[in-house]
PDB file of N, CA and C in Angstrom:
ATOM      1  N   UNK A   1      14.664  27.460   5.603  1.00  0.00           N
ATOM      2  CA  UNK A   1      14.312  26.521   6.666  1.00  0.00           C
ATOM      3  C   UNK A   1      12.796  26.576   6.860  1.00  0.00           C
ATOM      4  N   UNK A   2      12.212  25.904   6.871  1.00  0.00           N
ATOM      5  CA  UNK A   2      10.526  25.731   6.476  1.00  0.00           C
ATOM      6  C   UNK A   2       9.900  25.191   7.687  1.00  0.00           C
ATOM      7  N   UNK A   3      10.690  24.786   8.501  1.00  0.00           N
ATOM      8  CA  UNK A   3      10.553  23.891   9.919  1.00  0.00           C
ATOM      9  C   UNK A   3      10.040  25.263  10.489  1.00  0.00           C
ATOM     10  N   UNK A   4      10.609  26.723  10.371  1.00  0.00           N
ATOM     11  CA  UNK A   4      10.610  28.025  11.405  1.00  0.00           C
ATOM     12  C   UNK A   4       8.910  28.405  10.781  1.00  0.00           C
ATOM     13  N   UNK A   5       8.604  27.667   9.571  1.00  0.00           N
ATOM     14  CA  UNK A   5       6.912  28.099   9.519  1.00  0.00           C
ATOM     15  C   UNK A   5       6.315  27.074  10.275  1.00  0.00           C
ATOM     16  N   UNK A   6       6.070  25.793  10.402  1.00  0.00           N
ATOM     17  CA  UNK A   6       6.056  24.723  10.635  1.00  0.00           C
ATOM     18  C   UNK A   6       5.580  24.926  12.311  1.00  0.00           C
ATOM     19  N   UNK A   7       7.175  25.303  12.867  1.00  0.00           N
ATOM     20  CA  UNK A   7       6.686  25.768  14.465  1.00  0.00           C
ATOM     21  C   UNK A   7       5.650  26.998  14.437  1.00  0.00           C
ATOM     22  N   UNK A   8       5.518  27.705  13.446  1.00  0.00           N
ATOM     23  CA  UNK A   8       4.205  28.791  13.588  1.00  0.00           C
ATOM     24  C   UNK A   8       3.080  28.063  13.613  1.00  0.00           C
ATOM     25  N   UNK A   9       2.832  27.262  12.387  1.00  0.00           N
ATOM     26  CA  UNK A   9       1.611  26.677  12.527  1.00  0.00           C
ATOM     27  C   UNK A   9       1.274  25.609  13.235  1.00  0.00           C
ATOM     28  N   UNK A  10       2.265  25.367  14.274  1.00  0.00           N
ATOM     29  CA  UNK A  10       1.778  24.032  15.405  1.00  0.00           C
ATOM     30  C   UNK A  10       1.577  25.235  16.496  1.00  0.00           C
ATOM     31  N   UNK A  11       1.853  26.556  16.525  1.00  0.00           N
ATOM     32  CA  UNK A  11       1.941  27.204  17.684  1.00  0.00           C
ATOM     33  C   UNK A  11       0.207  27.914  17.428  1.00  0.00           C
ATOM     34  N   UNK A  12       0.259  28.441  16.385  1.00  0.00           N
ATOM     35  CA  UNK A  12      -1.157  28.902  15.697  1.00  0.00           C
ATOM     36  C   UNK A  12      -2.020  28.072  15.922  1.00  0.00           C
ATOM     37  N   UNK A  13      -1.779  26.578  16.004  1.00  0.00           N
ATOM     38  CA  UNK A  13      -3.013  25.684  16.190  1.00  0.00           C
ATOM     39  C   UNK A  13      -3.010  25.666  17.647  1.00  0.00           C
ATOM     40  N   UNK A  14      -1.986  25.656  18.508  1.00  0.00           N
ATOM     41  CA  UNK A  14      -2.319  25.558  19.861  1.00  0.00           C
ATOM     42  C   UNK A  14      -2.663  26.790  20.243  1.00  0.00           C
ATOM     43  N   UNK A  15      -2.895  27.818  19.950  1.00  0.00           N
ATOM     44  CA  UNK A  15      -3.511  29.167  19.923  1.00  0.00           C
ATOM     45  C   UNK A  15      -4.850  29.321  19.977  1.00  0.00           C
ATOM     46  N   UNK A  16      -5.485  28.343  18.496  1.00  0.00           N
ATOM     47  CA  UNK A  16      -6.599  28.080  18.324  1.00  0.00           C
ATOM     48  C   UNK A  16      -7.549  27.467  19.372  1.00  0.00           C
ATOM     49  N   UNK A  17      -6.699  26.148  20.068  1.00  0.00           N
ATOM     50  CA  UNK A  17      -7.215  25.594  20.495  1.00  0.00           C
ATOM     51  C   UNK A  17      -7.369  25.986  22.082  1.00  0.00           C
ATOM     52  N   UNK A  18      -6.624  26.799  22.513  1.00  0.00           N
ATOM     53  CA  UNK A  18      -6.701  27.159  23.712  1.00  0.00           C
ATOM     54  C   UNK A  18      -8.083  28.078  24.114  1.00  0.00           C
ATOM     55  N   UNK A  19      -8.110  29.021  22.817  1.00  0.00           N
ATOM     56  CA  UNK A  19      -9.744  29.827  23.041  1.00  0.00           C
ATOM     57  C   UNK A  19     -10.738  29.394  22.723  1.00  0.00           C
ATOM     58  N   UNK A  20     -10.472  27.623  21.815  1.00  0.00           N
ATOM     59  CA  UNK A  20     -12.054  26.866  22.215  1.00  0.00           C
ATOM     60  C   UNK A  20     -11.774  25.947  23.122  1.00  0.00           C
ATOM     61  N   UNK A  21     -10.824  25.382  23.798  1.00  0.00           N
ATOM     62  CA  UNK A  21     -10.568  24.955  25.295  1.00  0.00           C
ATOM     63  C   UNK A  21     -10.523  25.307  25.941  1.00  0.00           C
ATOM     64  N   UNK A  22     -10.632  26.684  26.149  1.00  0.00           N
ATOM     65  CA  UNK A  22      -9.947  27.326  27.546  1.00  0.00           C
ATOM     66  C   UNK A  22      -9.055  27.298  28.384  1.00  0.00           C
ATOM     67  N   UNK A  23      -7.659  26.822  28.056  1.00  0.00           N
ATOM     68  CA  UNK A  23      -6.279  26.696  29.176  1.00  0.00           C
ATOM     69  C   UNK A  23      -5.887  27.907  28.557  1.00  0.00           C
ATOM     70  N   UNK A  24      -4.967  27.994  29.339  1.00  0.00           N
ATOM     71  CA  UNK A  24      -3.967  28.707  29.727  1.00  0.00           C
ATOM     72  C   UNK A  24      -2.328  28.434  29.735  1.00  0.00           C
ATOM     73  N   UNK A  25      -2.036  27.054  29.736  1.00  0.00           N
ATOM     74  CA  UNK A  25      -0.695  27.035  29.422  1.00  0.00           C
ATOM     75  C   UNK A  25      -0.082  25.628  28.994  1.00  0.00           C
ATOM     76  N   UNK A  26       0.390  25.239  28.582  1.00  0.00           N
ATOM     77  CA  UNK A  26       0.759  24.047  27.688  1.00  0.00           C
ATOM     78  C   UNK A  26       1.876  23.651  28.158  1.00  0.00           C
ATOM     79  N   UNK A  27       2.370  22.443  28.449  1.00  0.00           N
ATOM     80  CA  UNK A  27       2.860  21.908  29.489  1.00  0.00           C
ATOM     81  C   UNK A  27       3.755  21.000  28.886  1.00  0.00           C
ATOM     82  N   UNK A  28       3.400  19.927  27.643  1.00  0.00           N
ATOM     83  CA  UNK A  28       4.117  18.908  26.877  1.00  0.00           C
ATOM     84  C   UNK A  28       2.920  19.136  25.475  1.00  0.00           C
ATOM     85  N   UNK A  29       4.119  19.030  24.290  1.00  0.00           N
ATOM     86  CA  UNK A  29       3.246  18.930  22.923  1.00  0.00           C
ATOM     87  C   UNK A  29       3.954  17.964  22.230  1.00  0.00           C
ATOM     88  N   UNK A  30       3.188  16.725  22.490  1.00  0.00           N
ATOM     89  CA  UNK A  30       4.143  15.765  21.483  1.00  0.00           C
ATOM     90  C   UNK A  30       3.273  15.900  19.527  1.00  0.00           C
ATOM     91  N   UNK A  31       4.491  15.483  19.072  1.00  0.00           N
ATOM     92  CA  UNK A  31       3.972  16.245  17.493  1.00  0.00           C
ATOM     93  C   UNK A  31       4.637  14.995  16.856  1.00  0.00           C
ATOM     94  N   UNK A  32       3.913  14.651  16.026  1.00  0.00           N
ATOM     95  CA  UNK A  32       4.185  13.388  14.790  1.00  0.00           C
ATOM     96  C   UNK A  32       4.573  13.439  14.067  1.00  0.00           C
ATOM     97  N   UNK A  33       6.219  13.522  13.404  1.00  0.00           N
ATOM     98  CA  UNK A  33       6.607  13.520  12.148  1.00  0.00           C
ATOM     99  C   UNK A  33       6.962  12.385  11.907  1.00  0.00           C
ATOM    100  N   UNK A  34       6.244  11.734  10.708  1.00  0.00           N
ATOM    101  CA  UNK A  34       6.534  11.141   9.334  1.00  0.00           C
ATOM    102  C   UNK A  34       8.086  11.383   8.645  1.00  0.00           C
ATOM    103  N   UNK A  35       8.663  10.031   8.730  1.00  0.00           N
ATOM    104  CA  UNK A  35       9.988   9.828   8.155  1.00  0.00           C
ATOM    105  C   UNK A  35      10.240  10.678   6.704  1.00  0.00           C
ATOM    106  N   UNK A  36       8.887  10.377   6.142  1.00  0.00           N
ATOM    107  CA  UNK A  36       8.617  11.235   4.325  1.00  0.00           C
ATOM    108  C   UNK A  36       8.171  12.170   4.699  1.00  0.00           C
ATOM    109  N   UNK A  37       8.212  13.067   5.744  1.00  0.00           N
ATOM    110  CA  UNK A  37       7.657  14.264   5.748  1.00  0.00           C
ATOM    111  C   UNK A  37       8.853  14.987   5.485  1.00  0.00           C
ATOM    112  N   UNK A  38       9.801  15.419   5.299  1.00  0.00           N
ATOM    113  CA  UNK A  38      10.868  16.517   4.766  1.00  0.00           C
ATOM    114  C   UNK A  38      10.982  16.893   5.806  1.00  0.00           C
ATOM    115  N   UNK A  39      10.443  16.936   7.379  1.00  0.00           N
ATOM    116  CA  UNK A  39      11.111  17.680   8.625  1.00  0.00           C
ATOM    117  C   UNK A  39      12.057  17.109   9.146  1.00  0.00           C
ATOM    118  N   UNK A  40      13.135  18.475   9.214  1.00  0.00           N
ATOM    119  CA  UNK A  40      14.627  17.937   9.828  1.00  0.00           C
ATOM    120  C   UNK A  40      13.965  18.123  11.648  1.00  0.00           C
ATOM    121  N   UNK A  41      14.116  17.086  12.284  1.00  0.00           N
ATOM    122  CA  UNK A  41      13.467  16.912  13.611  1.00  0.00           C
ATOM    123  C   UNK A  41      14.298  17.941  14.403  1.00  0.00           C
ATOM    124  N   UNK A  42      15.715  17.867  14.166  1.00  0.00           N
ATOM    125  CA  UNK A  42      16.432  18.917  15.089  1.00  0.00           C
ATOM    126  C   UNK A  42      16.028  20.668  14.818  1.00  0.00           C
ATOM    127  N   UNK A  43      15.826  20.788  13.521  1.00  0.00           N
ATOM    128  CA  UNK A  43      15.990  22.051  13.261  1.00  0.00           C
ATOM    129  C   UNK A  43      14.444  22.426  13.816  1.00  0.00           C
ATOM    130  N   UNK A  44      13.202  21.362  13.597  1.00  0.00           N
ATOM    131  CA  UNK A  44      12.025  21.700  14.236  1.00  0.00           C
ATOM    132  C   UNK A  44      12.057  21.619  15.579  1.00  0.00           C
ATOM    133  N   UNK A  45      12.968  20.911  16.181  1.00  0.00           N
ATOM    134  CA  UNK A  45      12.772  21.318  17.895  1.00  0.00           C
ATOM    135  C   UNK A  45      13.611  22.773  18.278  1.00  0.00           C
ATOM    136  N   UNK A  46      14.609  23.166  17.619  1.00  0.00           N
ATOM    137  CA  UNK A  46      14.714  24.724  17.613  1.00  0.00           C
ATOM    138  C   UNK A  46      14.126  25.440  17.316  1.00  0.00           C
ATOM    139  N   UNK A  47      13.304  25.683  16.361  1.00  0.00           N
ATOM    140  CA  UNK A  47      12.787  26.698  15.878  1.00  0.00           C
ATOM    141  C   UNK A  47      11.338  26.697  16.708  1.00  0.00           C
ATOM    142  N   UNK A  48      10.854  25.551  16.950  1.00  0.00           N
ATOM    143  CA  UNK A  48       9.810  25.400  18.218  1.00  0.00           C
ATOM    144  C   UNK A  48       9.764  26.017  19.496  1.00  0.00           C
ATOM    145  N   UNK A  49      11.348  26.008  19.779  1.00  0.00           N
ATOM    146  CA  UNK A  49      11.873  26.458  21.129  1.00  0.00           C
ATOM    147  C   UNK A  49      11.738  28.462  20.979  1.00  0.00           C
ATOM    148  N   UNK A  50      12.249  28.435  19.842  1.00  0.00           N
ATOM    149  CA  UNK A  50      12.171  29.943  19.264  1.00  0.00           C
ATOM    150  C   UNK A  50      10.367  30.888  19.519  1.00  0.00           C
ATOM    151  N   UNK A  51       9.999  29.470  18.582  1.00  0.00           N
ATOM    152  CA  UNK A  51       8.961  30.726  17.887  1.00  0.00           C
ATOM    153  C   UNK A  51       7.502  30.376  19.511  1.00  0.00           C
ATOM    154  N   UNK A  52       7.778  29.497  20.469  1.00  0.00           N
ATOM    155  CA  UNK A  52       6.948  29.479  21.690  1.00  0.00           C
ATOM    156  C   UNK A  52       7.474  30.477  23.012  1.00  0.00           C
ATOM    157  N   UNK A  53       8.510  30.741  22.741  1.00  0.00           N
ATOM    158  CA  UNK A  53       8.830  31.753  23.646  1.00  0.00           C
ATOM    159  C   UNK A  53       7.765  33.315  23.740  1.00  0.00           C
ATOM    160  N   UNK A  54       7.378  33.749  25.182  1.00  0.00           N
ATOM    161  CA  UNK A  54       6.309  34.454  25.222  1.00  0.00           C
ATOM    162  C   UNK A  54       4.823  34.156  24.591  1.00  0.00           C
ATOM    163  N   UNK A  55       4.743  32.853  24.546  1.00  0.00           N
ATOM    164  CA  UNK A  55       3.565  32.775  24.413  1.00  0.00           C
ATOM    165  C   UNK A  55       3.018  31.735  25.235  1.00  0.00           C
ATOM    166  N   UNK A  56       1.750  30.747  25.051  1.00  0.00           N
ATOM    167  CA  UNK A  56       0.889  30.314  26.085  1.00  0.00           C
ATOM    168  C   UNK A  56       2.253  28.610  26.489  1.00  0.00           C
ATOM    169  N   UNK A  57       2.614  28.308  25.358  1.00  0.00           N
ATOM    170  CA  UNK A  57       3.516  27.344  25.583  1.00  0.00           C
ATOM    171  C   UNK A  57       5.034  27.432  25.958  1.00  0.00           C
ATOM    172  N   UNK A  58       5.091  29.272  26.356  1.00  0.00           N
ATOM    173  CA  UNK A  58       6.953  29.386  26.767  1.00  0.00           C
ATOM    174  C   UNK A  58       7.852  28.097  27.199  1.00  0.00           C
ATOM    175  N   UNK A  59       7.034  27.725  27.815  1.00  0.00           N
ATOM    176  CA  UNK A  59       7.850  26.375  28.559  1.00  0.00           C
ATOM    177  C   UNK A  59       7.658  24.871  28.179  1.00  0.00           C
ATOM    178  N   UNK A  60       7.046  24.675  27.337  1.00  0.00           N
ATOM    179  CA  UNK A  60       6.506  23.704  27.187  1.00  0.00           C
ATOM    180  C   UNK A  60       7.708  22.248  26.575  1.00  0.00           C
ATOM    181  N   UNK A  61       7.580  21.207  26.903  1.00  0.00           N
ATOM    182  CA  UNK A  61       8.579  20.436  26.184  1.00  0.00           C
ATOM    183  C   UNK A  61       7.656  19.726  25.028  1.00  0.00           C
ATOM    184  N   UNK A  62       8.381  19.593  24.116  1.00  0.00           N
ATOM    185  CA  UNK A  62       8.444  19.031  22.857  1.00  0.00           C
ATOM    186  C   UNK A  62       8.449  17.665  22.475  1.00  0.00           C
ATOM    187  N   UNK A  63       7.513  16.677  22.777  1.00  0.00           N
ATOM    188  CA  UNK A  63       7.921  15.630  22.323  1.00  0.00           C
ATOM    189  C   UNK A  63       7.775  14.825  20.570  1.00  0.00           C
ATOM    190  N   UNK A  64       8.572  14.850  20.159  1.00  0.00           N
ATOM    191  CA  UNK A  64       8.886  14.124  18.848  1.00  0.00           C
ATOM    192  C   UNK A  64       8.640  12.518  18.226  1.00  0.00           C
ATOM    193  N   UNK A  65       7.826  12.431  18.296  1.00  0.00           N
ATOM    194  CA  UNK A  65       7.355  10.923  17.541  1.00  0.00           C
ATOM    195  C   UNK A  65       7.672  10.494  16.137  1.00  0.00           C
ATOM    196  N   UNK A  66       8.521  10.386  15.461  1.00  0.00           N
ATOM    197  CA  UNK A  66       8.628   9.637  14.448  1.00  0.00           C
ATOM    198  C   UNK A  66       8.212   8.501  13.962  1.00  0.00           C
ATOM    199  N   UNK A  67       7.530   8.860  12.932  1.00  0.00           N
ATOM    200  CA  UNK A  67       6.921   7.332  12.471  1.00  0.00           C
ATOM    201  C   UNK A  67       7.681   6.678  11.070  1.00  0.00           C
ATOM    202  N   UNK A  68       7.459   5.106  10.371  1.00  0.00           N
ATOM    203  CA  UNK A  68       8.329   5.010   9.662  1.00  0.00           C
ATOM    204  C   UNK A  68       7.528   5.525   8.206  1.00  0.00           C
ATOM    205  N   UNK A  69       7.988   5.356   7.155  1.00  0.00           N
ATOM    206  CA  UNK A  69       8.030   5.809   6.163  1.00  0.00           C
ATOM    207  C   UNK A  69       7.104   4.425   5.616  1.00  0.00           C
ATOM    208  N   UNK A  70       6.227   4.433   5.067  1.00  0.00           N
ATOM    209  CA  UNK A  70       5.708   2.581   4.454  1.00  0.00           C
ATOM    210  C   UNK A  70       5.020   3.507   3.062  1.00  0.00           C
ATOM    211  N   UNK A  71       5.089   2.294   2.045  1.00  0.00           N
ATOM    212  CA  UNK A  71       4.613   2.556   0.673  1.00  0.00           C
ATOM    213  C   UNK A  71       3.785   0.647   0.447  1.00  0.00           C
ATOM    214  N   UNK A  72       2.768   1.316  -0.379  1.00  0.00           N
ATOM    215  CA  UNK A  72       2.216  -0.016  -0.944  1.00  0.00           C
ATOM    216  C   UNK A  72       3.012  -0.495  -2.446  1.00  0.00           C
ATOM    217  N   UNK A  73       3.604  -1.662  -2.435  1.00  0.00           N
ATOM    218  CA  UNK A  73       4.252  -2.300  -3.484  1.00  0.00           C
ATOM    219  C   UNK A  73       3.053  -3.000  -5.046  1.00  0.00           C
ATOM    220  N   UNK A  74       2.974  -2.612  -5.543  1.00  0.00           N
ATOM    221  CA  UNK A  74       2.162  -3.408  -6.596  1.00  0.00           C
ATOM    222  C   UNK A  74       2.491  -4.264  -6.835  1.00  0.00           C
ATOM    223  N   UNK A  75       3.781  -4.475  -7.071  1.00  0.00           N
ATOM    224  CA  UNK A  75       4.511  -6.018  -7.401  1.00  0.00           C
ATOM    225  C   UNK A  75       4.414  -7.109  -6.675  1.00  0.00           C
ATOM    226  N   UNK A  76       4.586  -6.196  -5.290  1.00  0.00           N
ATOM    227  CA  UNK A  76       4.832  -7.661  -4.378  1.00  0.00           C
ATOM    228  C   UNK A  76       3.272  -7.403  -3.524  1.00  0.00           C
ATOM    229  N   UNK A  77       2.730  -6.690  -3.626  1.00  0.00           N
ATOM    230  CA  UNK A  77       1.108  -6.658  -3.419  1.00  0.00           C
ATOM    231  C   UNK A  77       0.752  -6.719  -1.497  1.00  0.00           C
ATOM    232  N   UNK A  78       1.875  -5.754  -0.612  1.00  0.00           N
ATOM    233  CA  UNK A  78       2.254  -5.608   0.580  1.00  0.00           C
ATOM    234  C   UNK A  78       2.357  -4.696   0.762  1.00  0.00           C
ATOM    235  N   UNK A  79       2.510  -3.495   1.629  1.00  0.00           N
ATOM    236  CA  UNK A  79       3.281  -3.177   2.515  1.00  0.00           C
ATOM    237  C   UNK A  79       4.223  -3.088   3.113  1.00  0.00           C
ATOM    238  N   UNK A  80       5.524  -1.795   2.625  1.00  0.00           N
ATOM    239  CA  UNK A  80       6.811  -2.298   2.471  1.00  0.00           C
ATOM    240  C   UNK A  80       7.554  -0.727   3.129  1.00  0.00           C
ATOM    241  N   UNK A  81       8.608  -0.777   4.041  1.00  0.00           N
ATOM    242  CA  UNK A  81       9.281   0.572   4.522  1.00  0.00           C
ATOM    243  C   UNK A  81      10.015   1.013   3.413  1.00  0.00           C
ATOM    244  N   UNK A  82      10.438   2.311   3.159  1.00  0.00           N
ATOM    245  CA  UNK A  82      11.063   3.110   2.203  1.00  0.00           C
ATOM    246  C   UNK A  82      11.294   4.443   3.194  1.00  0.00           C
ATOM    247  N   UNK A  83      12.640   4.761   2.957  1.00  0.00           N
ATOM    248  CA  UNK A  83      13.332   5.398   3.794  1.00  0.00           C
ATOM    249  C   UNK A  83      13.237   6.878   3.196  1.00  0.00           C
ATOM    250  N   UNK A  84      12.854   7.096   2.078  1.00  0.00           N
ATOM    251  CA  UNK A  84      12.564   8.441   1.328  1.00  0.00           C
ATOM    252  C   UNK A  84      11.872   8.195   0.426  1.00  0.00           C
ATOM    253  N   UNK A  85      11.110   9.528  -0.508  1.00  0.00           N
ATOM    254  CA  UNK A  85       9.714   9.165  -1.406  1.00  0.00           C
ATOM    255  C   UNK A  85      10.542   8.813  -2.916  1.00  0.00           C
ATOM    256  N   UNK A  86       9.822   8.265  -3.696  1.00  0.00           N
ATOM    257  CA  UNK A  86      10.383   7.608  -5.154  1.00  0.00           C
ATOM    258  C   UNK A  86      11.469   6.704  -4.829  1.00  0.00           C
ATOM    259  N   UNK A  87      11.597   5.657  -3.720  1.00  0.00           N
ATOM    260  CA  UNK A  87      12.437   4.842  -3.320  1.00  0.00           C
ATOM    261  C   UNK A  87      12.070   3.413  -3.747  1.00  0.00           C
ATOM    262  N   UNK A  88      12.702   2.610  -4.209  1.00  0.00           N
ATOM    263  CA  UNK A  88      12.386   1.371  -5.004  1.00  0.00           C
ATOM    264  C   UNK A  88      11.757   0.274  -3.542  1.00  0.00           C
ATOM    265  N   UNK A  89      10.675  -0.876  -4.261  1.00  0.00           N
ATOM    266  CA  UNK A  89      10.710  -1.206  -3.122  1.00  0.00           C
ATOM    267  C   UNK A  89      11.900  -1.986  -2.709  1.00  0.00           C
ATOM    268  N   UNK A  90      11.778  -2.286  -1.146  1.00  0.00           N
ATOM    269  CA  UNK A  90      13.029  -2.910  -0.936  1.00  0.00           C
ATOM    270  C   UNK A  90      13.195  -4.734  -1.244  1.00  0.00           C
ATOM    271  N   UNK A  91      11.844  -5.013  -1.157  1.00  0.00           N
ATOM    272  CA  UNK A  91      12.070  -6.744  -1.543  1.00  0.00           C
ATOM    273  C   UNK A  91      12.038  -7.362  -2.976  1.00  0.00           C
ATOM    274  N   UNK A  92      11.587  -6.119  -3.576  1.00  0.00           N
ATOM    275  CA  UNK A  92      11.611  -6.822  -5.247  1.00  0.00           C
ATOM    276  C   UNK A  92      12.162  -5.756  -6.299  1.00  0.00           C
ATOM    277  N   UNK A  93      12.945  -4.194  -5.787  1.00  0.00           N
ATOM    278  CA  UNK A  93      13.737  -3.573  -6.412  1.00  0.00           C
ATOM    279  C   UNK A  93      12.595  -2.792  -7.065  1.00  0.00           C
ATOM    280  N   UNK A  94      11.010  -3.012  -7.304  1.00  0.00           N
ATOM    281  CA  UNK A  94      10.388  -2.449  -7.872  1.00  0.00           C
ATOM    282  C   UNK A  94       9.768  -0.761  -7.458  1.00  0.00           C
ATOM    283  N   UNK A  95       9.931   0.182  -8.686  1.00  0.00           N
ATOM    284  CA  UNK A  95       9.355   1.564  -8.574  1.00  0.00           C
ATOM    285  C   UNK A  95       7.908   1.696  -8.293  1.00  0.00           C
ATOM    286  N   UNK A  96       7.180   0.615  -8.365  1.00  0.00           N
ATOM    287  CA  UNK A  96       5.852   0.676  -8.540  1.00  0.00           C
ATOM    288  C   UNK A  96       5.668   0.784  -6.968  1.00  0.00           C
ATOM    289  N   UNK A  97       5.212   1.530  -6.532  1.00  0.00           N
ATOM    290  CA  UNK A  97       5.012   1.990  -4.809  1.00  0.00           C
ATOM    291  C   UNK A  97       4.529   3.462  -4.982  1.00  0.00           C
ATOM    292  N   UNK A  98       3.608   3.293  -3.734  1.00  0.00           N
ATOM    293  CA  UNK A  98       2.767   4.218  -3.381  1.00  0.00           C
ATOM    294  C   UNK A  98       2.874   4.639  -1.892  1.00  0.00           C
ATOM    295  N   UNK A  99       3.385   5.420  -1.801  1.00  0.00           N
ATOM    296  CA  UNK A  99       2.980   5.729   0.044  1.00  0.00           C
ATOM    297  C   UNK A  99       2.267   6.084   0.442  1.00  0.00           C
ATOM    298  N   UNK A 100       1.786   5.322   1.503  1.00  0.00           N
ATOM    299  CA  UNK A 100       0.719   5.003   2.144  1.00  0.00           C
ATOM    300  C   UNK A 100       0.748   5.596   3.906  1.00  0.00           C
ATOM    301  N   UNK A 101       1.878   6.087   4.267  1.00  0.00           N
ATOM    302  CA  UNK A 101       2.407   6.500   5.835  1.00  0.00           C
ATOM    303  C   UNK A 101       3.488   7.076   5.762  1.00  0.00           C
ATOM    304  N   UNK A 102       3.695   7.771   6.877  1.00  0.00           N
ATOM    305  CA  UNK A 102       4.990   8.457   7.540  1.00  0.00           C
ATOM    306  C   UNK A 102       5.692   9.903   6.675  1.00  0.00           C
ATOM    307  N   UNK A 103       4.281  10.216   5.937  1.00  0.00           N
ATOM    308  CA  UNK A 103       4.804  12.196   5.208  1.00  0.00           C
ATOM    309  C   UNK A 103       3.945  12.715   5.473  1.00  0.00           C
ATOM    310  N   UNK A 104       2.908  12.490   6.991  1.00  0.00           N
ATOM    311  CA  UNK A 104       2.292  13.453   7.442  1.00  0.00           C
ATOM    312  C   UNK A 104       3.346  14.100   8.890  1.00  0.00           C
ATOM    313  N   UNK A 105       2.710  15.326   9.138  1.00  0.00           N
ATOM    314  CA  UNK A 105       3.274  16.022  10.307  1.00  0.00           C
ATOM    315  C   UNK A 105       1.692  16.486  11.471  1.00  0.00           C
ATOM    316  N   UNK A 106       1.923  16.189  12.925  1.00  0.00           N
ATOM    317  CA  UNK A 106       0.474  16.513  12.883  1.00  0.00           C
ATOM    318  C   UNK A 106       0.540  16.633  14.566  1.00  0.00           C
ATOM    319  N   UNK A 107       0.075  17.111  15.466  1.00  0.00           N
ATOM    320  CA  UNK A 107       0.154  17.379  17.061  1.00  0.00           C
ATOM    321  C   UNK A 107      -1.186  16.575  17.361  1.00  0.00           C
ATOM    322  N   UNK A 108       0.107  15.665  17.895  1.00  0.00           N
ATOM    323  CA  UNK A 108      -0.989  13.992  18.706  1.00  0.00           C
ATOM    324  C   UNK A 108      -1.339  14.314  19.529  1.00  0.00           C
ATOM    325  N   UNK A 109      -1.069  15.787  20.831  1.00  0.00           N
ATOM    326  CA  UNK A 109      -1.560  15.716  21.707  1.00  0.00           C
ATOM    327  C   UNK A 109      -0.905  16.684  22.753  1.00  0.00           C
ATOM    328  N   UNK A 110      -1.604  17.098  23.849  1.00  0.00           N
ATOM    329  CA  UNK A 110      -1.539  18.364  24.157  1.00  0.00           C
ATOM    330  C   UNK A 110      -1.325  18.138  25.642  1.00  0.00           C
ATOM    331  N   UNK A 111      -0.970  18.530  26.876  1.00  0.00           N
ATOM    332  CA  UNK A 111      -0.706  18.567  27.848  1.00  0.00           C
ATOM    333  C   UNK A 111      -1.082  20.228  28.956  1.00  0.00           C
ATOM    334  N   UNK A 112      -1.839  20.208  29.070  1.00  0.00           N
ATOM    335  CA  UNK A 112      -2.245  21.621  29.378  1.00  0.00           C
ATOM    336  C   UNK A 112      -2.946  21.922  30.519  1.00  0.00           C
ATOM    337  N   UNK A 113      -2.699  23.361  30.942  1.00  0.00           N
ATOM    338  CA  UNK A 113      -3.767  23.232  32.255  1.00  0.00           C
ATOM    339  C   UNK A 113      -4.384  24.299  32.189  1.00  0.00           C
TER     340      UNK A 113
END
């Protein structure tokens, strides 16, 4: 389960950021996963819940943003959703696609006092 490193390093970054911000406690962390990012959203809001306990965010809620998945089509020369990576496009059946959105993971934003 790779999500239980995942919550380390969103917790490690709010770690970071607290001793060049200066708070003290974290309040709401909404976090951006990308449809092509491989995070199972449930198993990352557990293991989040896990690995923030006793630390500056014990309490903090979790908010989850999903974004969609988009690849650039060569064929059809657009911008097109794809629901997983090496997925044909959907309006002209073609492999030729590139993704372009939604397989990053990344903390949009912080709530803290």
């Amino acid at each position: 389960m790779h999500e239980m490193s995942l919550a380390e390093g969103v917790l490690q970054l709010i770690e970071d950021s607290s001793k060049k911000e200066h708070f003290s406690h974290v309040k709401t962390v909404w976090l951006e996963i990308g449809e092509l990012a491989g995070v199972e959203v449930e198993a990352m809001r557990f293991c989040f819940d896990a690995v923030v306990r006793d630390s500056i965010a014990h309490d903090a809620k979790l908010v989850v943003i999903e974004t969609p998945g988009q690849a650039w089509c060569l064929h059809c020369a657009e911008v097109v959703h794809v629901n997983a990576l090496f997925d044909a496009c959907p309006k002209c059946g073609s492999h030729q696609v590139q993704v372009t959105g939604g397989n990053e993971m990344r903390v949009k934003e912080l709530d803290v006092e």
